[in-house]
Protein backbone atom coordinates (compact mmCIF):
# COMPACT_ATOMS: atom_id res chain seq x y z
CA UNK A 1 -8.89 3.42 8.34
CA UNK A 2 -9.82 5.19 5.25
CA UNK A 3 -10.39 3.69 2.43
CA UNK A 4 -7.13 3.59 0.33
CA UNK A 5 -5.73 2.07 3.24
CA UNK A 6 -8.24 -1.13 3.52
CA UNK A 7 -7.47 -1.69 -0.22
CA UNK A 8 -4.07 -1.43 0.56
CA UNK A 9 -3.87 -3.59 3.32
CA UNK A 10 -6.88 -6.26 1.65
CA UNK A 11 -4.67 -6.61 -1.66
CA UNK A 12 -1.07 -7.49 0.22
CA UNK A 13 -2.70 -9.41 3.31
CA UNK A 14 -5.11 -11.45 0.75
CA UNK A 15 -4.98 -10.51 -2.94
CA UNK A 16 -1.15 -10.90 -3.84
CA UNK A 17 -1.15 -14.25 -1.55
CA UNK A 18 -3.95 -15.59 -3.18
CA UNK A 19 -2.88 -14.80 -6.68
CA UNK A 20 0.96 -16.31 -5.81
CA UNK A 21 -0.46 -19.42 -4.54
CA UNK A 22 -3.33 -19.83 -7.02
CA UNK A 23 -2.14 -18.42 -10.46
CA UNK A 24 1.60 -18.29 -10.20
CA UNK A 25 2.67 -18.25 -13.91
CA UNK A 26 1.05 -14.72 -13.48
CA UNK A 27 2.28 -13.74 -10.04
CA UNK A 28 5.46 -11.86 -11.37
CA UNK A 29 4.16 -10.09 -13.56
CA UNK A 30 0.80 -8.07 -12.95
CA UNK A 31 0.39 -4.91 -11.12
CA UNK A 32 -2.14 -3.49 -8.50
CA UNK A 33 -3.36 -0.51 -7.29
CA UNK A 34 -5.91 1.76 -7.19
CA UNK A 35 -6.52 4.39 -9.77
CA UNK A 36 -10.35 5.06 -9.25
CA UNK A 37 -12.81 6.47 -6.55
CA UNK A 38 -13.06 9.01 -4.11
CA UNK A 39 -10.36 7.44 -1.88
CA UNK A 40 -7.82 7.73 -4.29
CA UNK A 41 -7.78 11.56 -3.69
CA UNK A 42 -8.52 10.99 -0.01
CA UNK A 43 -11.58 12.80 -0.47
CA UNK A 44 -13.76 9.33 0.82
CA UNK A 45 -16.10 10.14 3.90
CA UNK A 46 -19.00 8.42 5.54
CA UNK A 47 -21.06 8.33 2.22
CA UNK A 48 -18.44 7.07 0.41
CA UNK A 49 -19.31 3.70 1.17
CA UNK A 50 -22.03 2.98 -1.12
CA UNK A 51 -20.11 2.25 -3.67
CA UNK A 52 -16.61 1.38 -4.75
CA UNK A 53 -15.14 1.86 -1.54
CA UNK A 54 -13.01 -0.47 1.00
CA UNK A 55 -11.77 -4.11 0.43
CA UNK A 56 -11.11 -3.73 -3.60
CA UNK A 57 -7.95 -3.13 -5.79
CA UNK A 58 -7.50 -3.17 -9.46
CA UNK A 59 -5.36 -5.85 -11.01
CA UNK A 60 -3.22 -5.34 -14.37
CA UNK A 61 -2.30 -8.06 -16.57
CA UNK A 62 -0.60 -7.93 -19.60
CA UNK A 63 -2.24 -9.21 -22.76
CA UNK A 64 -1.32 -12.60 -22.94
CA UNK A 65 -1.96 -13.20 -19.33
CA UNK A 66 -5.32 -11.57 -19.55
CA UNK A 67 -6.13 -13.36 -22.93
CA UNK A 68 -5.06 -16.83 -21.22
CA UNK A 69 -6.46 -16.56 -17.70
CA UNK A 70 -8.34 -12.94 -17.49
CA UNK A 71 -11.41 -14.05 -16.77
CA UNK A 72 -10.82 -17.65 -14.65
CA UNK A 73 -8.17 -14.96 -12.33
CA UNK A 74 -11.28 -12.73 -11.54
CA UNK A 75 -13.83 -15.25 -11.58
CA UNK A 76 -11.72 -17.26 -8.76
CA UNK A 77 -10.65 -14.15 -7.12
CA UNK A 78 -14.04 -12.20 -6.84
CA UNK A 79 -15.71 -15.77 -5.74
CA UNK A 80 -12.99 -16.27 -2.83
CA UNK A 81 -12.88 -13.06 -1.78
CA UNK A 82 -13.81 -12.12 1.99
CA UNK A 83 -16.23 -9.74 2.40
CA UNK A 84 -16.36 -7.69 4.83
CA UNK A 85 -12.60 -7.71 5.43
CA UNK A 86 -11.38 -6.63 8.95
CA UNK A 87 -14.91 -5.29 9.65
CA UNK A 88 -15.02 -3.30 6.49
CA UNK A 89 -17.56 -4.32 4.04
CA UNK A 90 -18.19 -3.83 -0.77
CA UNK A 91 -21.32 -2.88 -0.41
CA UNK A 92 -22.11 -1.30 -3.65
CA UNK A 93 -24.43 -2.66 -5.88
CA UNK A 94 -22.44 -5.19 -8.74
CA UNK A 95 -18.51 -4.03 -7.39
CA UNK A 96 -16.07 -6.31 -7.60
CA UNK A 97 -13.20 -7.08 -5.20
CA UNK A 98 -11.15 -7.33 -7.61
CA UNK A 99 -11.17 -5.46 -10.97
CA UNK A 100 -8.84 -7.16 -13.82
CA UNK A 101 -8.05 -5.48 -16.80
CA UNK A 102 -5.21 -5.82 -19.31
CA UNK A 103 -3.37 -3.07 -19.64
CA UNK A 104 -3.54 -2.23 -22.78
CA UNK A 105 -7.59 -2.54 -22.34
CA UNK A 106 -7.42 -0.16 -19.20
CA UNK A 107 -6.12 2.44 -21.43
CA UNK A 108 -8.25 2.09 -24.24
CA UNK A 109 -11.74 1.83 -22.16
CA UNK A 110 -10.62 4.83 -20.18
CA UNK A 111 -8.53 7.02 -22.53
CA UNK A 112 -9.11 5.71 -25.89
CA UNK A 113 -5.68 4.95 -26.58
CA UNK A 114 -3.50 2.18 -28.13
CA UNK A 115 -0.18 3.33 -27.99
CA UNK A 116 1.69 6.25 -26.31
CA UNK A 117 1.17 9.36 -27.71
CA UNK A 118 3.74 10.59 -29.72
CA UNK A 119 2.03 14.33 -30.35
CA UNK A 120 -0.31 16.32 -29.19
CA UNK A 121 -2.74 15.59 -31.81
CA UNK A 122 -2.64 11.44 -30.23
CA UNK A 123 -3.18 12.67 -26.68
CA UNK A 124 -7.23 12.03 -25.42
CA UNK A 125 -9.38 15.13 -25.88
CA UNK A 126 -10.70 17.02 -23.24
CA UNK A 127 -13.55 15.09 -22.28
CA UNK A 128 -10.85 12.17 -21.04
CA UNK A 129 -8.95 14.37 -18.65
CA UNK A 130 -10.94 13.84 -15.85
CA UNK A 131 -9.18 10.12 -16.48
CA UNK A 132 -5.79 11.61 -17.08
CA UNK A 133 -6.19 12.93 -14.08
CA UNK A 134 -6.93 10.24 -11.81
CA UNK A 135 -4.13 8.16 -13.20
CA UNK A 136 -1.53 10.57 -11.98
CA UNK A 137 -2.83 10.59 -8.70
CA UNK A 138 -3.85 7.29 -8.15
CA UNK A 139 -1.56 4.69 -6.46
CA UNK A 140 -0.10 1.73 -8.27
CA UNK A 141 1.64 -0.70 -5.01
CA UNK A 142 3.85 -3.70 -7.38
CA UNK A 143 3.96 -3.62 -11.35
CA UNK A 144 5.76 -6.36 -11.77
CA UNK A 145 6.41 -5.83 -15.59
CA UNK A 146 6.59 -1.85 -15.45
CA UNK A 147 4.10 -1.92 -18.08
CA UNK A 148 1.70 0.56 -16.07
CA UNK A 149 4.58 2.61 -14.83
CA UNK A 150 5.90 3.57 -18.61
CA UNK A 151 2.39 4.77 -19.66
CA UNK A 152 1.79 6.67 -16.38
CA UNK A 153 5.30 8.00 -17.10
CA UNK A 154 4.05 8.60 -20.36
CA UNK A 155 1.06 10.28 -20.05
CA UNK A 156 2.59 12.68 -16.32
CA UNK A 157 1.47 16.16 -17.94
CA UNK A 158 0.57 17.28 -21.46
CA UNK A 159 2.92 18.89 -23.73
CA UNK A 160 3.09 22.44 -23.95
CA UNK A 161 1.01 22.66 -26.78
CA UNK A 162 -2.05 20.80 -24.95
CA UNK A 163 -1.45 23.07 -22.13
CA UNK A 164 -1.95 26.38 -23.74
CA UNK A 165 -4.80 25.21 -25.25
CA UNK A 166 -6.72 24.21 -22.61
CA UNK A 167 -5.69 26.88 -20.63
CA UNK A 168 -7.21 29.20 -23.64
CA UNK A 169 -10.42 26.93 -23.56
CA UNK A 170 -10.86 28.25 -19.67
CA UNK A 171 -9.78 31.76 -20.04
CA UNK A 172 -12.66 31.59 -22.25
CA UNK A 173 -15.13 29.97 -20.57
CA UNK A 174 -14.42 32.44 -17.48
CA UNK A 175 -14.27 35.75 -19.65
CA UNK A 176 -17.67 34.21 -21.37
CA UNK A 177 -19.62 33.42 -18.06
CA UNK A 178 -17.78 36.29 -15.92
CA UNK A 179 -17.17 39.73 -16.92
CA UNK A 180 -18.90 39.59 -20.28
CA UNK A 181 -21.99 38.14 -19.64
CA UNK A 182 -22.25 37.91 -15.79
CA UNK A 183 -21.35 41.65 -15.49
CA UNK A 184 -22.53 43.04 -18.49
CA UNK A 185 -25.96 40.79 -18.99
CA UNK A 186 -27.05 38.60 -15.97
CA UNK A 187 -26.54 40.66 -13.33
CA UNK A 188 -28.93 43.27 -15.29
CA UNK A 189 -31.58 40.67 -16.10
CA UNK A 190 -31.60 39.27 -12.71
CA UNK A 191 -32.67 35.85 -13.40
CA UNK A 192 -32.03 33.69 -10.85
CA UNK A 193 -31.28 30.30 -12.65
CA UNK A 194 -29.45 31.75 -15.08
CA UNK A 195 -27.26 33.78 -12.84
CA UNK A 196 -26.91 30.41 -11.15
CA UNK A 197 -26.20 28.47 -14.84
CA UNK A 198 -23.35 31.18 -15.40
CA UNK A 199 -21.65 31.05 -12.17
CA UNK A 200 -21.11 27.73 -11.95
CA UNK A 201 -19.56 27.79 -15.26
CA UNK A 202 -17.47 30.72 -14.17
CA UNK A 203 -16.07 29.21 -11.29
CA UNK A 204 -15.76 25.94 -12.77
CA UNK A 205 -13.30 27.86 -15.31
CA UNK A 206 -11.18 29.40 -12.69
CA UNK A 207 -11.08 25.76 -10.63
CA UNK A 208 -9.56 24.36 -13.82
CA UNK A 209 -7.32 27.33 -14.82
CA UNK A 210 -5.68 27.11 -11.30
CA UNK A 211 -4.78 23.37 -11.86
CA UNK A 212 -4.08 23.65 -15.58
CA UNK A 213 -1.66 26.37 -14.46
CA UNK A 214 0.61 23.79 -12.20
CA UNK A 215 0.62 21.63 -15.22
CA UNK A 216 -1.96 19.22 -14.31
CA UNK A 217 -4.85 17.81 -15.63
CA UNK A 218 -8.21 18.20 -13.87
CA UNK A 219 -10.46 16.02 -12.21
CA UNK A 220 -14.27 15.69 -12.81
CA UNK A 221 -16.92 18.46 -11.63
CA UNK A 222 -17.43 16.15 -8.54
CA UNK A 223 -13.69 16.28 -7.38
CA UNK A 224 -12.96 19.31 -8.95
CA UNK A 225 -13.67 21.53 -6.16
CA UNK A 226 -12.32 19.06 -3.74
CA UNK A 227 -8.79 18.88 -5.53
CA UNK A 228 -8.68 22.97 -6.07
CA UNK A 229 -8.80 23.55 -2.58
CA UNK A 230 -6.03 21.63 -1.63
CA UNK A 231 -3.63 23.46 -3.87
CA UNK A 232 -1.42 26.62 -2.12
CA UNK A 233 -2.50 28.34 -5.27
CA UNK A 234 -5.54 28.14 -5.07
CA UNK A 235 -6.10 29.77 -1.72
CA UNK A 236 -6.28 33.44 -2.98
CA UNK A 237 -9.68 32.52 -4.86
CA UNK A 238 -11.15 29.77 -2.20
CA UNK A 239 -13.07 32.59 -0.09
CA UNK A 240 -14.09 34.50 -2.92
CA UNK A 241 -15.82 31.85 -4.95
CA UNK A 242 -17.42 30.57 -2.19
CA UNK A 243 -18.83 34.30 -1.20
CA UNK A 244 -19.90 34.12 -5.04
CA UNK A 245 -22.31 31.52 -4.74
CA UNK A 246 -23.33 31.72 -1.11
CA UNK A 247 -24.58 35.46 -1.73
CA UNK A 248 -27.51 36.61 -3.66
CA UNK A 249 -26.42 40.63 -3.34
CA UNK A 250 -25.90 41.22 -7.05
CA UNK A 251 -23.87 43.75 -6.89
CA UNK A 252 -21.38 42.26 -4.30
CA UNK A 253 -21.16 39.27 -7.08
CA UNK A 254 -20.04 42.08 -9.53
CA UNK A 255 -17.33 43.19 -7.85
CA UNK A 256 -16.60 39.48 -6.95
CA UNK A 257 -16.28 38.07 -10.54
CA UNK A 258 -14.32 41.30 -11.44
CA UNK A 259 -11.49 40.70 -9.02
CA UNK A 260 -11.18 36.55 -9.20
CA UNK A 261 -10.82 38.19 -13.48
CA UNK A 262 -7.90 40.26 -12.81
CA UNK A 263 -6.74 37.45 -10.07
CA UNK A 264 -6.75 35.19 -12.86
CA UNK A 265 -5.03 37.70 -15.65
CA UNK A 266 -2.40 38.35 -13.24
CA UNK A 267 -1.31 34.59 -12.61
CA UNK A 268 -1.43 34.22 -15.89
CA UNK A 269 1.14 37.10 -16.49
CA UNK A 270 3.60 36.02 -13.52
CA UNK A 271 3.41 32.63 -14.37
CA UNK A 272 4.88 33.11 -17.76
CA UNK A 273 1.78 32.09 -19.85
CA UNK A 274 0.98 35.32 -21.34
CA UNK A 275 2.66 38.92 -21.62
CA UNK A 276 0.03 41.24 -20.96
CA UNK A 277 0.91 43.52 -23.39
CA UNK A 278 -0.48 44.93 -26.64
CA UNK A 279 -3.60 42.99 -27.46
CA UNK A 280 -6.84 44.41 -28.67
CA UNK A 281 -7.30 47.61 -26.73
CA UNK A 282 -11.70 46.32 -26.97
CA UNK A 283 -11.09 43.18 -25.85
CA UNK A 284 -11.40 42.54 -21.89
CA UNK A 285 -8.16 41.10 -20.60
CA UNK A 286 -9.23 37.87 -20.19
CA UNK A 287 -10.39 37.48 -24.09
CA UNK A 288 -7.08 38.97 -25.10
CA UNK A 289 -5.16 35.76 -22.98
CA UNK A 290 -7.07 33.82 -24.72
CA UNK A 291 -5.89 34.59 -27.74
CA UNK A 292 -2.37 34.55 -26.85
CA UNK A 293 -2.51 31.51 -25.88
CA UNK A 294 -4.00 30.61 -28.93
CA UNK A 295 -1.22 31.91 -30.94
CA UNK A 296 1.87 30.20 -32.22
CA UNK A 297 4.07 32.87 -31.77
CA UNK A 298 2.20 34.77 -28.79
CA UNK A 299 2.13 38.51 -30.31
CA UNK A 300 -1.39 39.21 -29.91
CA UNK A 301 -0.48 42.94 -31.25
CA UNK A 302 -1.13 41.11 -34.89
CA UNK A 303 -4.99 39.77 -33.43
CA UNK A 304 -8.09 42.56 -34.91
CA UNK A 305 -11.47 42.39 -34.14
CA UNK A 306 -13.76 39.30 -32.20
CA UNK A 307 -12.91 36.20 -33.18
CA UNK A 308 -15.70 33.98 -34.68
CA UNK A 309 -17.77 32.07 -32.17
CA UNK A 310 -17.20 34.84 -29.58
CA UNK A 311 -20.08 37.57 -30.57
């Protein structure tokens, strides 16, 4: 069984009797899932269980249930819980079998926020996606109340705004790391850690751009490449980024980084984000995406000159 399926199976074989027969002024109206972990993407595998892995499932309670029985619900629940279940065994140092959280709390320990956001400027920054992510792909099995449901409803994909943005935050950080300073600097100077330093930023860049592209969020470095690979548009780039870092022939890496660029500038064209016309004739395509991206009313024939921050 993997491990989404024990939790599955441990939260409506034990967990949801248990909580029915022992707290039933909160039975109708919590939810459970799992929104967490490495088998939430399916990615789990035999190291997985060190941690977080197997019989466990979150629990969601809304703020007056959590305020008037939070913390005797998980005490009771973690103390009665069997472990291992069905041969499976928590074995991670401090996990819980049961995680409870109100709602509200979930959302503000995890993404910082209070209420749903109502514009771009109230969605989480950057640093929370990996978060964002994870909620959209996790699995939520009874919400009793629909509380959960409305803010994962809520909070599905950014706005358009959000998405431009980010997707002019990558285009930088792969123009930055690739064809200026991969091509034009590192793969001059030879240095091995810092050719190794820039690549992984490069390809982290394109991971991200791919997924941003589909109107997604993305996942943390661990999962990232994980998650990439699974998407249909992400197969043109899988083999080349992994010759990119397997390889130490420089100029092989060249051409490499060169061609995932254009890859990238093309998608970007065909998928509607940018034109790919006009721009700064000095500008490497990449740089001039960027910037259309970047501008409200996407003529980048109006953009002169390097932006500041970008020398």
């Amino acid at each position: 069984m993997t491990g989404l399926e024990i939790a599955r199976d441990f939260f409506f074989s034990w967990g949801r009797p248990f909580l029915s027969a022992q707290f039933p002024d909160a039975a109708g109206a919590f939810a459970a899932g799992r929104i967490t972990g490495s088998d939430v993407l399916g990615g789990d595998d035999e190291i997985s269980p060190d941690h977080d892995w197997g019989p466990q499932f979150d629990l969601f309670l809304s703020v007056g249930d959590y305020a008037a029985s939070g913390e005797r619900i998980s005490r009771a629940m973690n103390q009665a819980a069997p472990n291992p279940w069905k041969g499976y065994r928590l074995a991670g140092a401090g996990d819980k079998s049961v995680r409870v959280e109100s709602v509200p709390g979930w959302f503000f320990k995890y993404l910082k926020l209070e209420r749903f956001p109502a514009t771009a400027a109230d969605w989480p920054p950057p640093a929370a996606e990996s978060g964002l992510y994870f909620l959209r792909h996790g699995e939520i099995w009874l919400d009793g109340s629909g509380e959960i449901s409305r803010w994962r409803a809520a909070l599905h994909e950014y706005p358009e705004e959000i998405v431009r943005a980010r997707l002019a935050e990558e285009c930088f950080r792969v123009w930055h790391h690739g064809e200026y300073n991969f091509v034009q600097r590192m793969a001059r100077r030879r240095d091995p850690l810092a050719i190794a330093v820039c690549l992984g930023e490069f390809v982290t860049g394109v991971m991200r751009i791919v997924l941003l592209m589909s109107r997604d969020f993305t996942p943390y470095w661990k999962w990232l490449a994980f998650e990439f690979r699974k998407r249909p548009e992400a197969q043109p780039y899988v083999s080349l980024l992994e010759e990119l870092v397997s390889i130490r022939a420089i100029e092989r890496q060249v051409e490499i980084v060169q061609s995932v660029c254009a890859l990238v500038h093309r998608q970007l064209i065909d998928g509607g984000w940018v034109t790919g016309e006009g721009g700064n004739p000095y500008l490497l395509p990449l740089l001039n995406d960027k910037l259309e991206l970047e501008s409200p009313d996407r003529d980048r024939r109006r953009m002169r000159g390097m932006p500041k921050g970008m020398e």
